[in-house]
PDB file of N, CA and C in Angstrom:
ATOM      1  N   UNK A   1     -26.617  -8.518  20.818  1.00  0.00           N
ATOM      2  CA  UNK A   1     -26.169  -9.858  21.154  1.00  0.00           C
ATOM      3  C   UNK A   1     -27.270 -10.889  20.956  1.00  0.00           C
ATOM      4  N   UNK A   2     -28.186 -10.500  21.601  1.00  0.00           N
ATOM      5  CA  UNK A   2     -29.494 -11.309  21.073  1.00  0.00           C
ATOM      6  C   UNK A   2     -30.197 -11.705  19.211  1.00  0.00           C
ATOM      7  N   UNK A   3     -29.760 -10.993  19.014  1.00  0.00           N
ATOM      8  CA  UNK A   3     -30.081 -10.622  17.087  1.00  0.00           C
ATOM      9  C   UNK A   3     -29.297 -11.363  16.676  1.00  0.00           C
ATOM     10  N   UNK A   4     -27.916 -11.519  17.373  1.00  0.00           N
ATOM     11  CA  UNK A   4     -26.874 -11.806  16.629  1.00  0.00           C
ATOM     12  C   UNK A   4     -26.552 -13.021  15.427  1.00  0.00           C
ATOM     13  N   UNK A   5     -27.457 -14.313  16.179  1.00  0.00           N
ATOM     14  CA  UNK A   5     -27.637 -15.601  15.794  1.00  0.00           C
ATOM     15  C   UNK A   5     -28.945 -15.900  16.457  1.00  0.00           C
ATOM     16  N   UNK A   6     -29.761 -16.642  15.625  1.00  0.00           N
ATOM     17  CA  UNK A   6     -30.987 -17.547  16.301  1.00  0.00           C
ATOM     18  C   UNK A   6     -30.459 -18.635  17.745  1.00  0.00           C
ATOM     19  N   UNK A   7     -31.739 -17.954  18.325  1.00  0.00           N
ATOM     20  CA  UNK A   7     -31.414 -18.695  19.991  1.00  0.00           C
ATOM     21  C   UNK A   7     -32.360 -20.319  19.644  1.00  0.00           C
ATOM     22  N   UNK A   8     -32.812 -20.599  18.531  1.00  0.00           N
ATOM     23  CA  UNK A   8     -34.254 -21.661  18.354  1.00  0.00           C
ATOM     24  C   UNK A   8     -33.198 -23.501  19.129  1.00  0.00           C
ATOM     25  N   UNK A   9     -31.940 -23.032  18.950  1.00  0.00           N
ATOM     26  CA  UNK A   9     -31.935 -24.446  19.412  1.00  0.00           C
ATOM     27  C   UNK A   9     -31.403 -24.584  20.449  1.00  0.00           C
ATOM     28  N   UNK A  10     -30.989 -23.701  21.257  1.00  0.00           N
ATOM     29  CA  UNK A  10     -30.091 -23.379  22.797  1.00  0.00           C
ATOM     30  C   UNK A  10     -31.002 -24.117  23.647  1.00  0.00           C
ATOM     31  N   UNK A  11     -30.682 -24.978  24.326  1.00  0.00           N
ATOM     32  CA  UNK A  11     -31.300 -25.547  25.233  1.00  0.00           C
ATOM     33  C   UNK A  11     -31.414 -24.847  26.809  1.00  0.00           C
ATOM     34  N   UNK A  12     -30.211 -23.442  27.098  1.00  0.00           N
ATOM     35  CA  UNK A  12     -30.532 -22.643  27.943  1.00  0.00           C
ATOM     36  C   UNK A  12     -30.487 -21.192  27.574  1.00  0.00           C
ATOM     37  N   UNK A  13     -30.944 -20.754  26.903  1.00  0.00           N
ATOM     38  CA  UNK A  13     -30.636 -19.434  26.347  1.00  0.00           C
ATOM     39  C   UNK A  13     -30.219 -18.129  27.230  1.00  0.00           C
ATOM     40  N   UNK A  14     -30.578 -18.468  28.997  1.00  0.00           N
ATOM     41  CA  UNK A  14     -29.728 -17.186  29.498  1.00  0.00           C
ATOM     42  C   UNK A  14     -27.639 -17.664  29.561  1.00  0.00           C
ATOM     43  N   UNK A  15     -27.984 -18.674  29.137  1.00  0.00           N
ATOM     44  CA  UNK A  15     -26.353 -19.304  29.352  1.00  0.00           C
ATOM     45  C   UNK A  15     -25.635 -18.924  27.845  1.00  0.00           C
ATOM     46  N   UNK A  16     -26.467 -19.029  27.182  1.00  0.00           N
ATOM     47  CA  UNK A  16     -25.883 -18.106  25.628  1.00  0.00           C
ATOM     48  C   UNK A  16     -25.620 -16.972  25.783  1.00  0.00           C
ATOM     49  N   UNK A  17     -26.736 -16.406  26.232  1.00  0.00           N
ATOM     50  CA  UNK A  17     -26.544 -15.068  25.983  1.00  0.00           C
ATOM     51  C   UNK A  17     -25.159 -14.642  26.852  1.00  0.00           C
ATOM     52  N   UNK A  18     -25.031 -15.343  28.318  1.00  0.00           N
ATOM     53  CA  UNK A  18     -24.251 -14.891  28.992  1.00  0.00           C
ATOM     54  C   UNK A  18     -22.909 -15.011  28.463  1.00  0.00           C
ATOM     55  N   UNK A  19     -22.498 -16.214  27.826  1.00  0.00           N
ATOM     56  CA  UNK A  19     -21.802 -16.253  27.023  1.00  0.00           C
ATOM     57  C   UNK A  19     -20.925 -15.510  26.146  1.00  0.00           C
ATOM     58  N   UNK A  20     -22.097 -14.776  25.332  1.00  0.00           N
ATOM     59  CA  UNK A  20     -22.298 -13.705  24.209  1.00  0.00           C
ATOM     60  C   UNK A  20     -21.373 -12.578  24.904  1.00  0.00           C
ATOM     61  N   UNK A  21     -22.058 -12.267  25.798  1.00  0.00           N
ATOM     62  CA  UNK A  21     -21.935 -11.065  26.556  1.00  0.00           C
ATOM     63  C   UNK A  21     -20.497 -11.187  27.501  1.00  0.00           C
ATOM     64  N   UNK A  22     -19.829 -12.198  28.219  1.00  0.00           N
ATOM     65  CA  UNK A  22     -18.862 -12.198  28.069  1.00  0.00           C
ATOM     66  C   UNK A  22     -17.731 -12.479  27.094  1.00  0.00           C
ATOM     67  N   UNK A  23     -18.023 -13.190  26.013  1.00  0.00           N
ATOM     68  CA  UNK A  23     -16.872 -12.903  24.812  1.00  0.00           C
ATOM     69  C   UNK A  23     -17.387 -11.229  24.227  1.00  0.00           C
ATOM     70  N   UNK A  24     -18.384 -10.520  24.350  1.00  0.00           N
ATOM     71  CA  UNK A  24     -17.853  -9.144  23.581  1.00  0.00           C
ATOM     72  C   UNK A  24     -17.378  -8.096  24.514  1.00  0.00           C
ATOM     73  N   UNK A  25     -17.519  -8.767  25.830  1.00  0.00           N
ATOM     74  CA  UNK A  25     -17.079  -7.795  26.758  1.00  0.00           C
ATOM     75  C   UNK A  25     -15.518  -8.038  27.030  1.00  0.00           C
ATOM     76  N   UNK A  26     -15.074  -8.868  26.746  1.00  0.00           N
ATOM     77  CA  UNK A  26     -13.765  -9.303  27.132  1.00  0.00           C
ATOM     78  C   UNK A  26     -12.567  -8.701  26.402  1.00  0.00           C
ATOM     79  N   UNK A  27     -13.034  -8.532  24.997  1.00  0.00           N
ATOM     80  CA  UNK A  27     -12.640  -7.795  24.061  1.00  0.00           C
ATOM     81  C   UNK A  27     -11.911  -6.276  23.825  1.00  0.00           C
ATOM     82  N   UNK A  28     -10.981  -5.664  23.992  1.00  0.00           N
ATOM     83  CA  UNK A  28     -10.663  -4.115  23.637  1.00  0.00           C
ATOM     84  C   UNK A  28     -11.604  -3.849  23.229  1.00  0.00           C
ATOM     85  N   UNK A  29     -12.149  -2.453  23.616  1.00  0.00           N
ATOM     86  CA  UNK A  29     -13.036  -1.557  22.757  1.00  0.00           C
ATOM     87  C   UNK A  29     -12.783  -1.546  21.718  1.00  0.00           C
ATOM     88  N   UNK A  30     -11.795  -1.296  20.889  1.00  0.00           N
ATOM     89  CA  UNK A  30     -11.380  -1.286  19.642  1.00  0.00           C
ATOM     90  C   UNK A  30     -11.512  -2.296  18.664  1.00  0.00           C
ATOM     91  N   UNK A  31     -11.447  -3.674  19.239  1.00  0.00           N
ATOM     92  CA  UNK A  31     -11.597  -4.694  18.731  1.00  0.00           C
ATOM     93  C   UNK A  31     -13.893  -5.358  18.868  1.00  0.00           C
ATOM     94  N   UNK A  32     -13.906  -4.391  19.764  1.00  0.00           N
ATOM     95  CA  UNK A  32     -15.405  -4.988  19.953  1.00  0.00           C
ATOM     96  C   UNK A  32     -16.342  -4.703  18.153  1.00  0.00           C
ATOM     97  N   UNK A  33     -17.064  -5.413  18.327  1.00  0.00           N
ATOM     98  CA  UNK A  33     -18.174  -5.290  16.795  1.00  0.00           C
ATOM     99  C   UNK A  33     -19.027  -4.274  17.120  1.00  0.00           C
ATOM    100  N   UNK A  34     -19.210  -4.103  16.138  1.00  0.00           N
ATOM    101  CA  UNK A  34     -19.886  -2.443  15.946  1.00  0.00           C
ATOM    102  C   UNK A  34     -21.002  -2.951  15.328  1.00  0.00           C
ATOM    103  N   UNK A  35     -21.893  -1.973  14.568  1.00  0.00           N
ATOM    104  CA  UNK A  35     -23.268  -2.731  14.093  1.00  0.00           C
ATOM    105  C   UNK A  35     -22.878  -3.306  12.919  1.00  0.00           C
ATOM    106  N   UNK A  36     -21.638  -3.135  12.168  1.00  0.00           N
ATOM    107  CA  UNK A  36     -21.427  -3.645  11.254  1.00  0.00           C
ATOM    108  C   UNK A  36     -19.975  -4.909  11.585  1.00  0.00           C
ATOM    109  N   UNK A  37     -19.570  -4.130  12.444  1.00  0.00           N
ATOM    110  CA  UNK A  37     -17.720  -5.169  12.798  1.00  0.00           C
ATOM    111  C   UNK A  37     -16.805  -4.482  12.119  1.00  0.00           C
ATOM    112  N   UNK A  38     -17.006  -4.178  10.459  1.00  0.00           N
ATOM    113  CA  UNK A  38     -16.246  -3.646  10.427  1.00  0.00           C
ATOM    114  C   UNK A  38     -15.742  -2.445   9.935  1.00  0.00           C
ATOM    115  N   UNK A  39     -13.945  -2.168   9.870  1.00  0.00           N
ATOM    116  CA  UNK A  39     -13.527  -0.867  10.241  1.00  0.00           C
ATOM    117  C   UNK A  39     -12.856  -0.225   9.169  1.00  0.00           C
ATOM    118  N   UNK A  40     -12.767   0.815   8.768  1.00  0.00           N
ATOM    119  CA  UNK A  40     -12.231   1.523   7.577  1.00  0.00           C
ATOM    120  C   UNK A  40     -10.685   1.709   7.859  1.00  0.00           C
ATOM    121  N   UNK A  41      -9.839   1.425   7.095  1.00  0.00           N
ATOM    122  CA  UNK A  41      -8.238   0.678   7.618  1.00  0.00           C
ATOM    123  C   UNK A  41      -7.860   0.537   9.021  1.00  0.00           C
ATOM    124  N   UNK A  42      -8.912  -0.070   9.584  1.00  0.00           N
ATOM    125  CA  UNK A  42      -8.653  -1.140  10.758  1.00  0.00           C
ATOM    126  C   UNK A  42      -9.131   0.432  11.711  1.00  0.00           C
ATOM    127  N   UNK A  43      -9.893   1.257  11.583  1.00  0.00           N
ATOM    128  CA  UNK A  43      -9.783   2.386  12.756  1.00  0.00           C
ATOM    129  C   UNK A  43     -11.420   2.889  13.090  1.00  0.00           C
ATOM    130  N   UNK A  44     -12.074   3.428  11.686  1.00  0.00           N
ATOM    131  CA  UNK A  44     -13.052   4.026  11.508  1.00  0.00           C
ATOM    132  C   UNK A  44     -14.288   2.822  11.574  1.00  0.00           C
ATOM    133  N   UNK A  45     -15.382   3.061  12.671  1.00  0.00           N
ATOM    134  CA  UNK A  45     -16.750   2.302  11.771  1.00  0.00           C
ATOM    135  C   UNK A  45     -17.045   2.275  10.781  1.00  0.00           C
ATOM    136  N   UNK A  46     -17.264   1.703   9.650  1.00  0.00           N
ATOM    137  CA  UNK A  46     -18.150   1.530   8.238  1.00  0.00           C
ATOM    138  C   UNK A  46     -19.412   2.122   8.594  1.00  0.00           C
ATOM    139  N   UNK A  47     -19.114   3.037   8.207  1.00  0.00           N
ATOM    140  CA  UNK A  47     -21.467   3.779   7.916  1.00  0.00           C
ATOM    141  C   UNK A  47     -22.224   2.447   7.545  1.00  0.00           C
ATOM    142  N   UNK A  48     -23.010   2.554   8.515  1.00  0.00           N
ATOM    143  CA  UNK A  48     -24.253   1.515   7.985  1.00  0.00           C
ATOM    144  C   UNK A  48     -25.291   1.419   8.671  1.00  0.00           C
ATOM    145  N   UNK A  49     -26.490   0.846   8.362  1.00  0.00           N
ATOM    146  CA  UNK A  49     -27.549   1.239   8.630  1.00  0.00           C
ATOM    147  C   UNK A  49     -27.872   1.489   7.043  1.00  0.00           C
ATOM    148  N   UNK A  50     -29.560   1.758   7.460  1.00  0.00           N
ATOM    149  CA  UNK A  50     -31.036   2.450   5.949  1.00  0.00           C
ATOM    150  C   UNK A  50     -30.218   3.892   5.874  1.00  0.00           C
ATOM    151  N   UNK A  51     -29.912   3.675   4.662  1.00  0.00           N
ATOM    152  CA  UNK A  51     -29.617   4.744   3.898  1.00  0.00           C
ATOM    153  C   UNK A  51     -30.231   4.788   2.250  1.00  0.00           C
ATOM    154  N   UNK A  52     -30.649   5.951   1.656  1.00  0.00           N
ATOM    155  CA  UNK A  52     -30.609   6.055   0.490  1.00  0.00           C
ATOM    156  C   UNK A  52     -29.301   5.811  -0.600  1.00  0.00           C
ATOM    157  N   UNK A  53     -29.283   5.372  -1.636  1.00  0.00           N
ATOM    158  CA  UNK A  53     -27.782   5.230  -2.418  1.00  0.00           C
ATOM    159  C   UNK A  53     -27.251   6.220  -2.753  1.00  0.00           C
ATOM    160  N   UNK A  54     -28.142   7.433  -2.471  1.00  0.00           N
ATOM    161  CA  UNK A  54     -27.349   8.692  -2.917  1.00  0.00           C
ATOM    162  C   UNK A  54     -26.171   9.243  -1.410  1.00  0.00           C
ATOM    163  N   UNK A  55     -27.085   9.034  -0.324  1.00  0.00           N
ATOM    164  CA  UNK A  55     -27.153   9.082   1.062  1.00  0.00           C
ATOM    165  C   UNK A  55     -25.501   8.109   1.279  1.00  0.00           C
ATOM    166  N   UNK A  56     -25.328   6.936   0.735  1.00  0.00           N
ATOM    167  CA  UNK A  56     -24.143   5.929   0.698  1.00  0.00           C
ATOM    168  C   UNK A  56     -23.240   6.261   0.148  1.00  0.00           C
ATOM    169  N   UNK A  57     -23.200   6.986  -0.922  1.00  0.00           N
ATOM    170  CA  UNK A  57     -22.435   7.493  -2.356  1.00  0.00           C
ATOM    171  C   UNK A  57     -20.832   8.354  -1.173  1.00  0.00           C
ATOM    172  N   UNK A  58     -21.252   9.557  -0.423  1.00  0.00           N
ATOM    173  CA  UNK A  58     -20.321   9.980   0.468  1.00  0.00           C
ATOM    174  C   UNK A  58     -18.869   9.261   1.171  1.00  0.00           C
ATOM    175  N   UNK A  59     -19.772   8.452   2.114  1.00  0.00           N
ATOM    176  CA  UNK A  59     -19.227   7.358   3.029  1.00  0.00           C
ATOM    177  C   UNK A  59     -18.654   6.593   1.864  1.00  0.00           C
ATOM    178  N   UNK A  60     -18.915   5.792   1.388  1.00  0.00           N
ATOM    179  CA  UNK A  60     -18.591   4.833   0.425  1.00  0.00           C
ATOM    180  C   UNK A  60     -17.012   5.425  -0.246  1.00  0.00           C
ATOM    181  N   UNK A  61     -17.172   6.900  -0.757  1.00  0.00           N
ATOM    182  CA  UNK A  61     -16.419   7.506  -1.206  1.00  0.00           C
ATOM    183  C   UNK A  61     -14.846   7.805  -0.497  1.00  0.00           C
ATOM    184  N   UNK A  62     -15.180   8.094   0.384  1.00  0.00           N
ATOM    185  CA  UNK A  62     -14.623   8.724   1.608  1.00  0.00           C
ATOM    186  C   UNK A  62     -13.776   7.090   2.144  1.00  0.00           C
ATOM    187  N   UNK A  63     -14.272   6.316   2.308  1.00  0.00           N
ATOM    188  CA  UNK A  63     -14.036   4.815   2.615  1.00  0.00           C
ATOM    189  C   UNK A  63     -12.804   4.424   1.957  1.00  0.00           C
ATOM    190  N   UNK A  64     -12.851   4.681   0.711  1.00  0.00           N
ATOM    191  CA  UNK A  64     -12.099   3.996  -0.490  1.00  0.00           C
ATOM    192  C   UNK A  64     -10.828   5.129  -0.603  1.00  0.00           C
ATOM    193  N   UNK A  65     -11.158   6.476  -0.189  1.00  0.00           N
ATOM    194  CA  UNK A  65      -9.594   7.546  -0.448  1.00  0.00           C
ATOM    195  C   UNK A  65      -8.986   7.067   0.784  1.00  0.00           C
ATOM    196  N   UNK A  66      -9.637   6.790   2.313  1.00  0.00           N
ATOM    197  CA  UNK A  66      -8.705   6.194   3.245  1.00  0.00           C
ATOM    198  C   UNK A  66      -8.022   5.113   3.018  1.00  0.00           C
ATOM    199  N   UNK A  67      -8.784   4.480   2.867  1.00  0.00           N
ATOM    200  CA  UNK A  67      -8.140   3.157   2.827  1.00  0.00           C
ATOM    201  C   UNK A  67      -7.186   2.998   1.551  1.00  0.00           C
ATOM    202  N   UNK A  68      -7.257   4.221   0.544  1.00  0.00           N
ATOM    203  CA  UNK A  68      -6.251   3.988  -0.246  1.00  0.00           C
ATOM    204  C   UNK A  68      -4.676   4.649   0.532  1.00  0.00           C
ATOM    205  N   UNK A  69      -5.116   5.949   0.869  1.00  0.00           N
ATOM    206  CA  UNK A  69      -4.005   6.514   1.555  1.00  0.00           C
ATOM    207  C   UNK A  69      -3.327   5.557   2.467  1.00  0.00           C
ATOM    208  N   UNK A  70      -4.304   4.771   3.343  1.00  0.00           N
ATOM    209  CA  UNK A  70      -3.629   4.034   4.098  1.00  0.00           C
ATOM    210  C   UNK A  70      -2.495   3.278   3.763  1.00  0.00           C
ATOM    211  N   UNK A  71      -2.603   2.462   2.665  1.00  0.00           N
ATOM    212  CA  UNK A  71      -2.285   1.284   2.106  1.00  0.00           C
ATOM    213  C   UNK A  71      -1.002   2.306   1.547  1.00  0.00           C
ATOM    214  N   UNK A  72      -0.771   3.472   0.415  1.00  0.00           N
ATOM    215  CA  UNK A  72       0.158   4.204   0.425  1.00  0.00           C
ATOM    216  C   UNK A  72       0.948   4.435   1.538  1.00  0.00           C
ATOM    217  N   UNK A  73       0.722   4.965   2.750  1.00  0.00           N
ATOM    218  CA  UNK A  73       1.243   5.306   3.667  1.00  0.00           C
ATOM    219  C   UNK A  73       2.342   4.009   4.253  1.00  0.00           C
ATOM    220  N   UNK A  74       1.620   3.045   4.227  1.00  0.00           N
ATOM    221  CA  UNK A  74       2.079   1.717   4.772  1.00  0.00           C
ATOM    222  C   UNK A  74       3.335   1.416   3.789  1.00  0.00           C
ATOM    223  N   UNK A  75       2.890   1.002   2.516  1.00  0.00           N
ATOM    224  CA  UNK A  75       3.665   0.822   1.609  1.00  0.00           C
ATOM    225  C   UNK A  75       4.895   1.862   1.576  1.00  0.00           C
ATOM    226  N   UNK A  76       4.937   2.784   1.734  1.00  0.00           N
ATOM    227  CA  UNK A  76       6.108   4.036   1.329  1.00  0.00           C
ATOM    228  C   UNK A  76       6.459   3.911   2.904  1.00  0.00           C
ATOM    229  N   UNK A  77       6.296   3.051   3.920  1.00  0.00           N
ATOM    230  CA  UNK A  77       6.944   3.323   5.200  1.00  0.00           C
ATOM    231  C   UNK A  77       7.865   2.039   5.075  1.00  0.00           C
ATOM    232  N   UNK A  78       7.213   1.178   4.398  1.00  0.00           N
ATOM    233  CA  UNK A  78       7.883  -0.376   4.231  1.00  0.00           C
ATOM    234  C   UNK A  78       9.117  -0.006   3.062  1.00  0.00           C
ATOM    235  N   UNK A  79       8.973   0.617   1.996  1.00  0.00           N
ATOM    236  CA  UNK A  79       9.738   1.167   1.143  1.00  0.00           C
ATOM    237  C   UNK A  79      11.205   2.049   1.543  1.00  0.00           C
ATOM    238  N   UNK A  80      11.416   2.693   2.871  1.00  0.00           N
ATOM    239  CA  UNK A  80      11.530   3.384   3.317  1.00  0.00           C
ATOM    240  C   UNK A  80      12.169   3.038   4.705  1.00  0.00           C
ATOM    241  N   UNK A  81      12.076   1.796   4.970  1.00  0.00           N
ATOM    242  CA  UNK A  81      12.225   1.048   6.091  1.00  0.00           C
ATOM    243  C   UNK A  81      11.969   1.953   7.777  1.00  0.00           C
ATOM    244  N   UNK A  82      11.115   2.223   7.427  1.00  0.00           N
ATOM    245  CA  UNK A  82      10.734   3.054   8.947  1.00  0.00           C
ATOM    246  C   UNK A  82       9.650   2.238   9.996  1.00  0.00           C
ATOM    247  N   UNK A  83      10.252   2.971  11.289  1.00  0.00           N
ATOM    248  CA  UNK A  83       9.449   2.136  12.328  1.00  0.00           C
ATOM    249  C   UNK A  83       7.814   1.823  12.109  1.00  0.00           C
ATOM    250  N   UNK A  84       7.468   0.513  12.602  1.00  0.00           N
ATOM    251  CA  UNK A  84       5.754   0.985  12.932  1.00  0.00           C
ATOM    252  C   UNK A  84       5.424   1.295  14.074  1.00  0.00           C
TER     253      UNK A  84
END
């Protein structure tokens, strides 16, 4: 929360932060930010963080067959007219 944005012009900075800290607390777990925010078809954290590109190559991989399935899945339920 502190990292998040520069505190250089807050004229009270424990009132930011408190701030901070109640909008991410207020939030569903599910909906809270992660180190990245965001989520692999709206569910999974995104890997991130120092990684090597070979080290990324996996995740990255893995990222792109969900989120394709997803988008299939969705589509052939809409096709199909079934509940969500």
């Amino acid at each position: 929360l502190v990292a998040r944005r520069p505190l250089d012009d807050a004229d009270d900075v424990g009132a930011v932060l408190i701030s901070r800290l109640h909008h991410e607390t207020s939030r569903p777990a599910w909906r809270r930010r992660g180190s990245g925010g965001e989520l692999i078809a709206g569910l999974i954290p995104v890997a991130t963080g120092p990684m090597s590109d070979d080290m990324a190559t996996a995740p990255t991989q893995r990222q792109s067959r969900i989120e394709s399935l997803a988008r299939t899945l969705a589509e052939t339920a809409i096709e199909h007219n079934e509940p969500g």
